[in-house]
Protein backbone atom coordinates (compact mmCIF):
# COMPACT_ATOMS: atom_id res chain seq x y z
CA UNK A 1 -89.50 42.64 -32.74
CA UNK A 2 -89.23 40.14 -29.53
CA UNK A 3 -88.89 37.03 -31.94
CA UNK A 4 -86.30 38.54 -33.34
CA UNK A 5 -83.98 39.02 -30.33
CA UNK A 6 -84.72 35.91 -29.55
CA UNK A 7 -83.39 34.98 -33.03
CA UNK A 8 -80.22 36.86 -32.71
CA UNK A 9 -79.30 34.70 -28.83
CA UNK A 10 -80.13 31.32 -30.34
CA UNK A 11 -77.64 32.10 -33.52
CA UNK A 12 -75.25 33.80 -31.19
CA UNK A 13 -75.58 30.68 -28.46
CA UNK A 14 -74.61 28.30 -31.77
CA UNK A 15 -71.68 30.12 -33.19
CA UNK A 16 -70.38 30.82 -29.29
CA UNK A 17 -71.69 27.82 -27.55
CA UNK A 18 -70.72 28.26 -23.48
CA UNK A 19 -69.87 24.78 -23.33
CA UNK A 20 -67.59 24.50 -26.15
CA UNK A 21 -69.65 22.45 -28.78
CA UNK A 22 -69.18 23.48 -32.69
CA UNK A 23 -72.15 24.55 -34.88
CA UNK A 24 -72.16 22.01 -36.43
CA UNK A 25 -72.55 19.52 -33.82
CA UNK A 26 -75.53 21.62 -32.80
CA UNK A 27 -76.92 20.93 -35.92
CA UNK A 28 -76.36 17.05 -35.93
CA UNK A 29 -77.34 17.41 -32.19
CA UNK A 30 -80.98 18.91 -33.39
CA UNK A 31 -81.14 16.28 -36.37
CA UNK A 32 -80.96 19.07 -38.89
CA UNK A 33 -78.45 19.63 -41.52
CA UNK A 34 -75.72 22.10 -41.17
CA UNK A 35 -76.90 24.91 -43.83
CA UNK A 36 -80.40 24.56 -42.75
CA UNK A 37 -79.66 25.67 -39.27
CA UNK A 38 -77.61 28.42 -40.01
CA UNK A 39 -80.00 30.05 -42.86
CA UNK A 40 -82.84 29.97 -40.04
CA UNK A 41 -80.92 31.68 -37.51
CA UNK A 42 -79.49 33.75 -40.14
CA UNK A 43 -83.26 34.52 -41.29
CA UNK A 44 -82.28 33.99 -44.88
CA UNK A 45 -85.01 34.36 -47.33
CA UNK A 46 -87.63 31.04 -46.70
CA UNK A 47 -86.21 30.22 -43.67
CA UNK A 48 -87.32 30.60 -39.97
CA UNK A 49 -86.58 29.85 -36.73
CA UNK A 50 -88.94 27.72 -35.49
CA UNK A 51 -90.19 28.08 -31.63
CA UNK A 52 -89.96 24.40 -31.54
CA UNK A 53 -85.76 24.25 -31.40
CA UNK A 54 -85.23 27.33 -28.79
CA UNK A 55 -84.89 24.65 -26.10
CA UNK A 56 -82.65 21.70 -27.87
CA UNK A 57 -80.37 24.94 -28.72
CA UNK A 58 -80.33 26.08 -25.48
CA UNK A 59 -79.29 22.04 -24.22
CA UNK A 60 -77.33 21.65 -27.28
CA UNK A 61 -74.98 25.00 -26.20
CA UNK A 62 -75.47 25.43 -22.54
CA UNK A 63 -76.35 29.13 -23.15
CA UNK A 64 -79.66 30.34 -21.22
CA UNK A 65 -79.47 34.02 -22.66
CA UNK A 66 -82.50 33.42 -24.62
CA UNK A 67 -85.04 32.34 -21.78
CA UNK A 68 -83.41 34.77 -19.99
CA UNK A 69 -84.40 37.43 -22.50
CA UNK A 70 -87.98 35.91 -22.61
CA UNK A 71 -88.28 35.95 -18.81
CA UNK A 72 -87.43 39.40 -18.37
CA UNK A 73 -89.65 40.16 -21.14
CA UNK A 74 -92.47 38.74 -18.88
CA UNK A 75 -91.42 40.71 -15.94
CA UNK A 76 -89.77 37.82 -14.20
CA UNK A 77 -86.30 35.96 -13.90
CA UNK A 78 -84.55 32.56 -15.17
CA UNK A 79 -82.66 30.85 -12.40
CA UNK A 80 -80.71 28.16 -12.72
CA UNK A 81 -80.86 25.86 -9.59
CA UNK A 82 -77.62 24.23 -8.43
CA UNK A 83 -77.55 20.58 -8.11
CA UNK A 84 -78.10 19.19 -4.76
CA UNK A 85 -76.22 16.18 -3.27
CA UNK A 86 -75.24 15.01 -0.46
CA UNK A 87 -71.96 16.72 0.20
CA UNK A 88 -74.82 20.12 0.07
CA UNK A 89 -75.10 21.33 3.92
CA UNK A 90 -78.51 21.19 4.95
CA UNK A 91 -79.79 25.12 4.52
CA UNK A 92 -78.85 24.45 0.54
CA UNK A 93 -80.36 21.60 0.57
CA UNK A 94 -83.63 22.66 2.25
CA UNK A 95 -83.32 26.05 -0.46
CA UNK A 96 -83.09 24.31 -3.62
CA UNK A 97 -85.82 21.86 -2.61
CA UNK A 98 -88.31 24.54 -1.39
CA UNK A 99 -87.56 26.89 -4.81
CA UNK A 100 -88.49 23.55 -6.84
């Protein structure tokens, strides 16, 4: 089941979060207590994950594996752009702006 899956990358992304941040701090991130986080990406009985906190996990943890998983699903790809500044030579520049 796809909503599964994508269950499984958000509770991974939380327990392993790329940029370092505890579970809990996810869950005081997202304004939800501790438990209650963990028993909907756990799917314990009467809980769910709700579609609605996908997104704040993936901010919350810097992981992208789950819209990765959806895009590919779709038939397409998740790229992150890199910022631009200044110190970007021109051909980057021009890139990223023409991608957006």
């Amino acid at each position: 089941m796809q909503d599964e899956q994508i269950r499984i990358l958000c509770q991974h992304a939380v327990k392993y979060a790329p940029n370092g941040i505890s579970a809990e701090a996810v869950a005081y991130t997202l304004g939800m207590r501790y438990a209650t986080l963990m028993s909907q990406l756990s799917a314990q009985p009467g809980h769910k994950l709700g579609a609605e906190i996908v997104l704040p996990i993936m901010v919350a943890t810097g992981c992208r594996a789950p819209i990765r998983h959806m895009a590919a699903e779709l038939g397409g790809v998740f790229m992150e752009l890199p910022p631009v500044s200044a110190r970007n030579d021109a051909a980057t520049q021009g890139l990223v702006a023409s991608v957006r």
